[in-house]
Protein backbone atom coordinates (compact mmCIF):
# COMPACT_ATOMS: atom_id res chain seq x y z
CA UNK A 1 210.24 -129.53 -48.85
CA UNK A 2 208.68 -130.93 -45.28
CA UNK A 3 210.05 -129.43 -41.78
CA UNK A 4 211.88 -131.05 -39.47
CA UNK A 5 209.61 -130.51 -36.01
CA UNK A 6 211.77 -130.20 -32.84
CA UNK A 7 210.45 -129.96 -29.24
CA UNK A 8 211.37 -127.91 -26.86
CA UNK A 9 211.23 -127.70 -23.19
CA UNK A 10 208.05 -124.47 -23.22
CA UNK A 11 209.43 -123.01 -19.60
CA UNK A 12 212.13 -124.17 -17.02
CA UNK A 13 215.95 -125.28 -16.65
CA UNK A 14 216.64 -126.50 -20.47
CA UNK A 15 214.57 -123.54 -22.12
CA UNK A 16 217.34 -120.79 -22.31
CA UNK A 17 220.26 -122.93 -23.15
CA UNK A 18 218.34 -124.61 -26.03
CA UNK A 19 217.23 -121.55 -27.42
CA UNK A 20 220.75 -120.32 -27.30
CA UNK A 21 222.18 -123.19 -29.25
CA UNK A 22 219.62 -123.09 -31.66
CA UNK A 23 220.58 -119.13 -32.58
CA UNK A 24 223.84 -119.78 -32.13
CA UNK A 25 223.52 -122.51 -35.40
CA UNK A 26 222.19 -119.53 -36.94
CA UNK A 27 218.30 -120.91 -36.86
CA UNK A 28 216.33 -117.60 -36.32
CA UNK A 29 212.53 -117.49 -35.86
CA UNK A 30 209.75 -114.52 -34.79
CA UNK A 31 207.93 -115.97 -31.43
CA UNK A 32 204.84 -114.73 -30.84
CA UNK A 33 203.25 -114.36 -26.70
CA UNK A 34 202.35 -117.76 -26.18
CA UNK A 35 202.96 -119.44 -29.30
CA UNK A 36 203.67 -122.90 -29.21
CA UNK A 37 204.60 -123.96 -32.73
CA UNK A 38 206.59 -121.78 -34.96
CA UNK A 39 208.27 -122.01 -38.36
CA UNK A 40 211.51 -121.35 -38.59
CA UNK A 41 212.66 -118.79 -40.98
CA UNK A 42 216.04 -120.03 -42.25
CA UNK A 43 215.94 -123.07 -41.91
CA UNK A 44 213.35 -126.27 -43.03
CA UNK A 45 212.05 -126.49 -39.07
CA UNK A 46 209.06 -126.47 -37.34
CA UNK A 47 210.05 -125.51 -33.29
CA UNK A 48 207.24 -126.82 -30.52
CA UNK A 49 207.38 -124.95 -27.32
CA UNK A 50 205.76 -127.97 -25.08
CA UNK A 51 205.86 -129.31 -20.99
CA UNK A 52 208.95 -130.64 -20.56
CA UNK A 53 207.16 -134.24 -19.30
CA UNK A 54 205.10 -134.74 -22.48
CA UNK A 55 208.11 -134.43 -25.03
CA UNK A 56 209.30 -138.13 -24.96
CA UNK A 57 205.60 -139.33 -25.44
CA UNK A 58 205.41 -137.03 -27.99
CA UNK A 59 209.04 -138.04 -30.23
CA UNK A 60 207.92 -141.66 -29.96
CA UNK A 61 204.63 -141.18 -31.38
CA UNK A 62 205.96 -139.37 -33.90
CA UNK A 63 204.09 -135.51 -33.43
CA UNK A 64 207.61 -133.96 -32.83
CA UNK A 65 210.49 -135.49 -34.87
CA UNK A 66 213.27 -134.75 -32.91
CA UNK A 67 213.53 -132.69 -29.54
CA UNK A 68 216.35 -130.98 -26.88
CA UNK A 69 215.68 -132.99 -23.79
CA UNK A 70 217.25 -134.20 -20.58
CA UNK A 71 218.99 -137.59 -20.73
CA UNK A 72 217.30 -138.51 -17.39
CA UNK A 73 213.91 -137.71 -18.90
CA UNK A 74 214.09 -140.36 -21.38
CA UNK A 75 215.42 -142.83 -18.85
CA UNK A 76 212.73 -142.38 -16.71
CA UNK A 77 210.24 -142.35 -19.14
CA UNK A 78 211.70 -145.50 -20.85
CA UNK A 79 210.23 -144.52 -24.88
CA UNK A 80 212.00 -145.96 -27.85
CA UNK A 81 214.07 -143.00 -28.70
CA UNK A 82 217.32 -142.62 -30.21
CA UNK A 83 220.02 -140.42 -28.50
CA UNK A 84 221.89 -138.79 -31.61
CA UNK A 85 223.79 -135.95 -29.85
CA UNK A 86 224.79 -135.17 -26.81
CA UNK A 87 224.53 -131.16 -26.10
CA UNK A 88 226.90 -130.60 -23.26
CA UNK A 89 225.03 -128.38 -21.10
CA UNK A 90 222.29 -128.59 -17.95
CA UNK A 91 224.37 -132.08 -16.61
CA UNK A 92 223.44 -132.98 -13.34
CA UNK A 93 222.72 -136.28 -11.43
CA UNK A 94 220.02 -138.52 -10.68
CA UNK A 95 220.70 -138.92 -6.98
CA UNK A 96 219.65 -140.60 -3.50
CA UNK A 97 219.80 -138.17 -0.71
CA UNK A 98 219.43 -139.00 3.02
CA UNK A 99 218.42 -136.40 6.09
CA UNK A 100 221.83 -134.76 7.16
CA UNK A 101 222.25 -136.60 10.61
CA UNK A 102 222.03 -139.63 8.87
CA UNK A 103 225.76 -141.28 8.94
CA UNK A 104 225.33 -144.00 6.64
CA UNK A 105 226.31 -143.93 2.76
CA UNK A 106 225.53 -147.16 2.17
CA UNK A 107 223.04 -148.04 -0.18
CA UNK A 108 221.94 -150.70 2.48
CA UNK A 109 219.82 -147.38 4.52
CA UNK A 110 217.15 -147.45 2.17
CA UNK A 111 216.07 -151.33 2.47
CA UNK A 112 212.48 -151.21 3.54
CA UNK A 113 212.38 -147.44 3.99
CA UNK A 114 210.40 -144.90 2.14
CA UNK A 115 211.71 -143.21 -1.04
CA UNK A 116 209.96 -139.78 -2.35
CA UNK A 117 210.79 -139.01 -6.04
CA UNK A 118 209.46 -137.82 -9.33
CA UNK A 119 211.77 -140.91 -10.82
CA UNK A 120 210.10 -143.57 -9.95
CA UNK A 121 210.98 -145.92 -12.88
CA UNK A 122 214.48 -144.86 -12.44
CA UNK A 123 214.52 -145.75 -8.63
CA UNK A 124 212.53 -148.77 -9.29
CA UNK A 125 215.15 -150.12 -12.03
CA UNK A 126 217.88 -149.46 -9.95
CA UNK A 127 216.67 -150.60 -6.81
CA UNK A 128 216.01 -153.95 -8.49
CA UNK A 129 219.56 -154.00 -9.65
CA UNK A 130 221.17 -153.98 -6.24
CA UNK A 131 218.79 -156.13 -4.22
CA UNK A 132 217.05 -153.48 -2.14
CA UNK A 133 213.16 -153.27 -1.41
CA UNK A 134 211.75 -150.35 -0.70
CA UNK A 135 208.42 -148.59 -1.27
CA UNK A 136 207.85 -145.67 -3.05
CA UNK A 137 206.03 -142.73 -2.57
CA UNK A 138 205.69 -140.29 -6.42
CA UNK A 139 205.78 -136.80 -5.75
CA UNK A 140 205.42 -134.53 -8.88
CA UNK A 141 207.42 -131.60 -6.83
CA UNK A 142 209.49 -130.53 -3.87
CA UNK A 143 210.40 -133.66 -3.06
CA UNK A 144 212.82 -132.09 -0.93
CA UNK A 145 210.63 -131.46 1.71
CA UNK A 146 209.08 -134.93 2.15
CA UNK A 147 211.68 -136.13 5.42
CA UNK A 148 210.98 -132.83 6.97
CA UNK A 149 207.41 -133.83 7.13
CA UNK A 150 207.97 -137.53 7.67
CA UNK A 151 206.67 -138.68 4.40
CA UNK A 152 210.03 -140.88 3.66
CA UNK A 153 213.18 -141.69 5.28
CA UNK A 154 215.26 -140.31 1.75
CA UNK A 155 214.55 -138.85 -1.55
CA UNK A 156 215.87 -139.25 -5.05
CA UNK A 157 215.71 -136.05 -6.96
CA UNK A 158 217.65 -134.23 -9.51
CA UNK A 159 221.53 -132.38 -8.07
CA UNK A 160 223.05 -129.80 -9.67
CA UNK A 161 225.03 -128.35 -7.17
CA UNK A 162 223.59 -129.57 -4.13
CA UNK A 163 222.27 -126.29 -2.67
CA UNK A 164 219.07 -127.26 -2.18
CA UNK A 165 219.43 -130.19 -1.02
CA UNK A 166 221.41 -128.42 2.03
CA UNK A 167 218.71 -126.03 2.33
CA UNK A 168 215.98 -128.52 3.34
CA UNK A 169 218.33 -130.55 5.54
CA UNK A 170 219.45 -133.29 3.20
CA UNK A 171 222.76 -134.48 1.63
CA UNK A 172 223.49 -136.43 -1.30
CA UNK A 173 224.53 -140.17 -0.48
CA UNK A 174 224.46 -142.44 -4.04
CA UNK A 175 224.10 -141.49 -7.43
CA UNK A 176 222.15 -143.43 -9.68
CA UNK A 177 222.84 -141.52 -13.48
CA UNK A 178 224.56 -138.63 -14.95
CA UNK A 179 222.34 -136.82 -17.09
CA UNK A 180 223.03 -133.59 -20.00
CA UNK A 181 220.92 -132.32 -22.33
CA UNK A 182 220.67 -134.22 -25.53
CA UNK A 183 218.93 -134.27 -29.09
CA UNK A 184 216.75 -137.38 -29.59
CA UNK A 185 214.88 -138.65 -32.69
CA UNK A 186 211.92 -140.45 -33.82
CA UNK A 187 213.43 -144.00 -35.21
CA UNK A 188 211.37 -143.46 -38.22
CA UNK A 189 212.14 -140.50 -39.80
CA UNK A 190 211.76 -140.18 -43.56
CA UNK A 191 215.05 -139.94 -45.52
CA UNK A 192 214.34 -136.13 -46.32
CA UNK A 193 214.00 -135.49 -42.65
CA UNK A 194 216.81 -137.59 -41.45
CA UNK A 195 219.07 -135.07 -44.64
CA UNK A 196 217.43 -131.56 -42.27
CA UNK A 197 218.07 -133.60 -39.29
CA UNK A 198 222.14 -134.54 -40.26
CA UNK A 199 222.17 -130.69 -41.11
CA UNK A 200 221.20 -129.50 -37.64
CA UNK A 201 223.99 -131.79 -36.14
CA UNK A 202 226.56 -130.80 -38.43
CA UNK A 203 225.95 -126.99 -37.24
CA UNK A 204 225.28 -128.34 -33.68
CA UNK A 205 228.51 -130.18 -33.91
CA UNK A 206 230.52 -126.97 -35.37
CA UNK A 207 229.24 -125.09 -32.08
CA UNK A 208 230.01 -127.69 -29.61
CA UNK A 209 233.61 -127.74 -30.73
CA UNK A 210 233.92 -123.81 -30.65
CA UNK A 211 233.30 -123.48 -27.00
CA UNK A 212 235.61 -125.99 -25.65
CA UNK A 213 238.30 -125.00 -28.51
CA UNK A 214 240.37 -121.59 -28.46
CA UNK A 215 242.63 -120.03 -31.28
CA UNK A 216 246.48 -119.56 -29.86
CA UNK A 217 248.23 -117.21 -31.35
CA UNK A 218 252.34 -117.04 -30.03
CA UNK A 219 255.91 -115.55 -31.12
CA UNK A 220 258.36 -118.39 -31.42
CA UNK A 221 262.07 -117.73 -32.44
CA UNK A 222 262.55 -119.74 -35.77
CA UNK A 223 264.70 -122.02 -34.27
CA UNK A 224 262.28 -122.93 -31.53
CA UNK A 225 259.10 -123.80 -34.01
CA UNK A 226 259.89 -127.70 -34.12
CA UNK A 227 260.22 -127.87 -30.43
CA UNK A 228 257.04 -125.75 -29.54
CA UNK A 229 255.04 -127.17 -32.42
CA UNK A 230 255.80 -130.99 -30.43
CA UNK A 231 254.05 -129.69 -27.07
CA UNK A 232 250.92 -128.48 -28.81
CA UNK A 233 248.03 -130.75 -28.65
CA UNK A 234 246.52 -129.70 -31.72
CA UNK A 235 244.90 -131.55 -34.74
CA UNK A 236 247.01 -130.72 -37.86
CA UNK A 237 250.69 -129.05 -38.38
CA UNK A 238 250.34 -125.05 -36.59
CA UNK A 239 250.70 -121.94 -38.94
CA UNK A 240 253.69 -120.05 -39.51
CA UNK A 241 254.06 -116.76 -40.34
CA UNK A 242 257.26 -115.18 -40.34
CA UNK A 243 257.52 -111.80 -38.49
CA UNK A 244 259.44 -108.46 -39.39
CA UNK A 245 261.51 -108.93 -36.54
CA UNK A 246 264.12 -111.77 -38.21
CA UNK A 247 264.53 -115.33 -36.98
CA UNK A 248 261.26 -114.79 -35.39
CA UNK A 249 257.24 -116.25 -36.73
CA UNK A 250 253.86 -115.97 -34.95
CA UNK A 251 252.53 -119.65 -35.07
CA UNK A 252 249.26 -120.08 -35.09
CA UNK A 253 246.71 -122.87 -33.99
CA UNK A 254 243.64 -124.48 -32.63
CA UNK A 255 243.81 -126.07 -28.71
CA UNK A 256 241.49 -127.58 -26.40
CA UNK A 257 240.79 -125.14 -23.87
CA UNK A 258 241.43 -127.54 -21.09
CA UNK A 259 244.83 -128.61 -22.52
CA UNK A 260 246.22 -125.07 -22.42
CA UNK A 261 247.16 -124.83 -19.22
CA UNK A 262 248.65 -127.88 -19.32
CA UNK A 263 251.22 -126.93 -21.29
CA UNK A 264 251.84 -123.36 -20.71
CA UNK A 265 254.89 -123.33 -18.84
CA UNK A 266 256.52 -125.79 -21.46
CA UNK A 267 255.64 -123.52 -23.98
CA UNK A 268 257.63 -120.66 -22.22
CA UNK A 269 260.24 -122.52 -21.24
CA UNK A 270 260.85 -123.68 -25.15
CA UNK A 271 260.89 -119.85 -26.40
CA UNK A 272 257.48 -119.09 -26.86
CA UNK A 273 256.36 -115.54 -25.93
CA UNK A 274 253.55 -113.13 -26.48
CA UNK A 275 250.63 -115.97 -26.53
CA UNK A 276 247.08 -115.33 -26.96
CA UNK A 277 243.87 -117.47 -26.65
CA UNK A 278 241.17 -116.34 -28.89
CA UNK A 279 237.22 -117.46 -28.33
CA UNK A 280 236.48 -119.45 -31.54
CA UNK A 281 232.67 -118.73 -32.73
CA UNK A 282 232.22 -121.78 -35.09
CA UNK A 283 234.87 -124.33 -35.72
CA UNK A 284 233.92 -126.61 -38.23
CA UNK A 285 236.47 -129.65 -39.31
């Protein structure tokens, strides 16, 4: 049986998190110092540890079969790749950023001023789109820094949180994309790779749901069940298990995490009492 080969980022922002997800779909493997290819024990995959900029070259032309990239990679480096999953984790933005005494948001500042960026596809392509020339200098790092040394008049970088953009004296003004991390394929995989490949996403899939899912567990008189049962924004019908305590069952179920606490207080007010919320490790539908 052939391997499915999957990139991934060698070093930086993406590396932890994609490792994580990969152990936590149970795919174990025995990484050598400075090993860049390894064969997964468990499971039919080949893993590349590779520089984060060569990874879409390498999916389209087919060395790598799939790969955990960012979504603002593959914009910017405009390959014919197919998205298949989104992962949910390093988001951030694509953004313009001006010098801090600079008033202006408006998009308008940058026509015929000086961009710095390690996007410049991106910047180019959306530039174009709203009418605005403006000339473009590529740096491959610490962009940041280029107004402070009068390079350009605003940059276009990558924001998380925006910290470092207020370290160097910038702020963010106009963002172009939102970006996650995201599992992208080759558009020709073979049929046995594209049965490995539907296999990863199922477990990928199972683990996604888990962490924005929790397990409530809650004391409802009897008489209370139907009304408490309505509020919950589950999938299916709870579970009901009747307690020793008479005319009283522990209903269980499964809630988005982000729901809960929208409902809390009508869940107390219809009877319920003693509620827990319990991590979920896989939850697979």
């Amino acid at each position: 049986m052939s391997s499915l080969k999957i990139a991934v980022q060698k070093s930086g922002r993406l590396f932890e998190d994609s490792i994580k997800l990969l152990k936590d779909c149970g795919i174990s493997y025995d990484n050598g110092k400075d090993q860049l290819k390894v064969q997964v024990e468990n499971f039919p995959i080949e893993l590349f540890f590779l520089r984060n900029s060569d990874i879409p070259q390498y999916i389209e032309d087919g060395v790598v079969d799939v790969a955990i990239v960012g979504e603002n990679l593959l914009i910017e480096k405009q390959k014919d790749i197919e998205i298949v999953q989104k992962l949910g984790f390093s988001k951030c933005r694509v953004s313009l950023a001006v010098p801090k005494d600079v008033e202006t948001n408006d998009l308008q500042y940058f026509q015929g001023r000086k961009i710095a960026t390690s996007y410049p596809n991106t910047v180019k392509t959306f530039l174009a789109e709203n009418n605005i020339q403006a000339e473009i200098h590529v740096i491959s790092g610490s962009v940041e820094i280029a107004p402070n040394i009068g390079l350009a008049d605003g940059i276009c970088d990558i924001v998380s949180s925006g910290s470092t953009l207020f370290k160097n004296g910038l702020r963010e003004t106009v963002t172009i994309l939102k970006s996650e991390a995201v599992l992208a394929k080759n558009k020709k995989l073979t049929p046995e790779k594209l049965e490995i490949l539907d296999r990863l996403i199922f477990r990928i899939q199972a683990v996604i749901r888990s962490k924005n899912t929790k397990y409530i567990l809650m004391n409802v008189p009897n008489d209370k069940i139907q009304e408490v049962s309505d509020i919950l924004p589950v999938l299916k019908s709870p579970t009901i298990v009747p307690l020793v305590e008479e005319g009283w069952s522990s209903l269980h179920s499964v809630i988005e995490e982000k729901r809960f606490w929208e409902v809390i207080d009508q869940l107390k007010n219809a009877g319920a009492e003693g509620i827990l919320i319990i991590p979920i490790e896989k939850m697979i539908l």
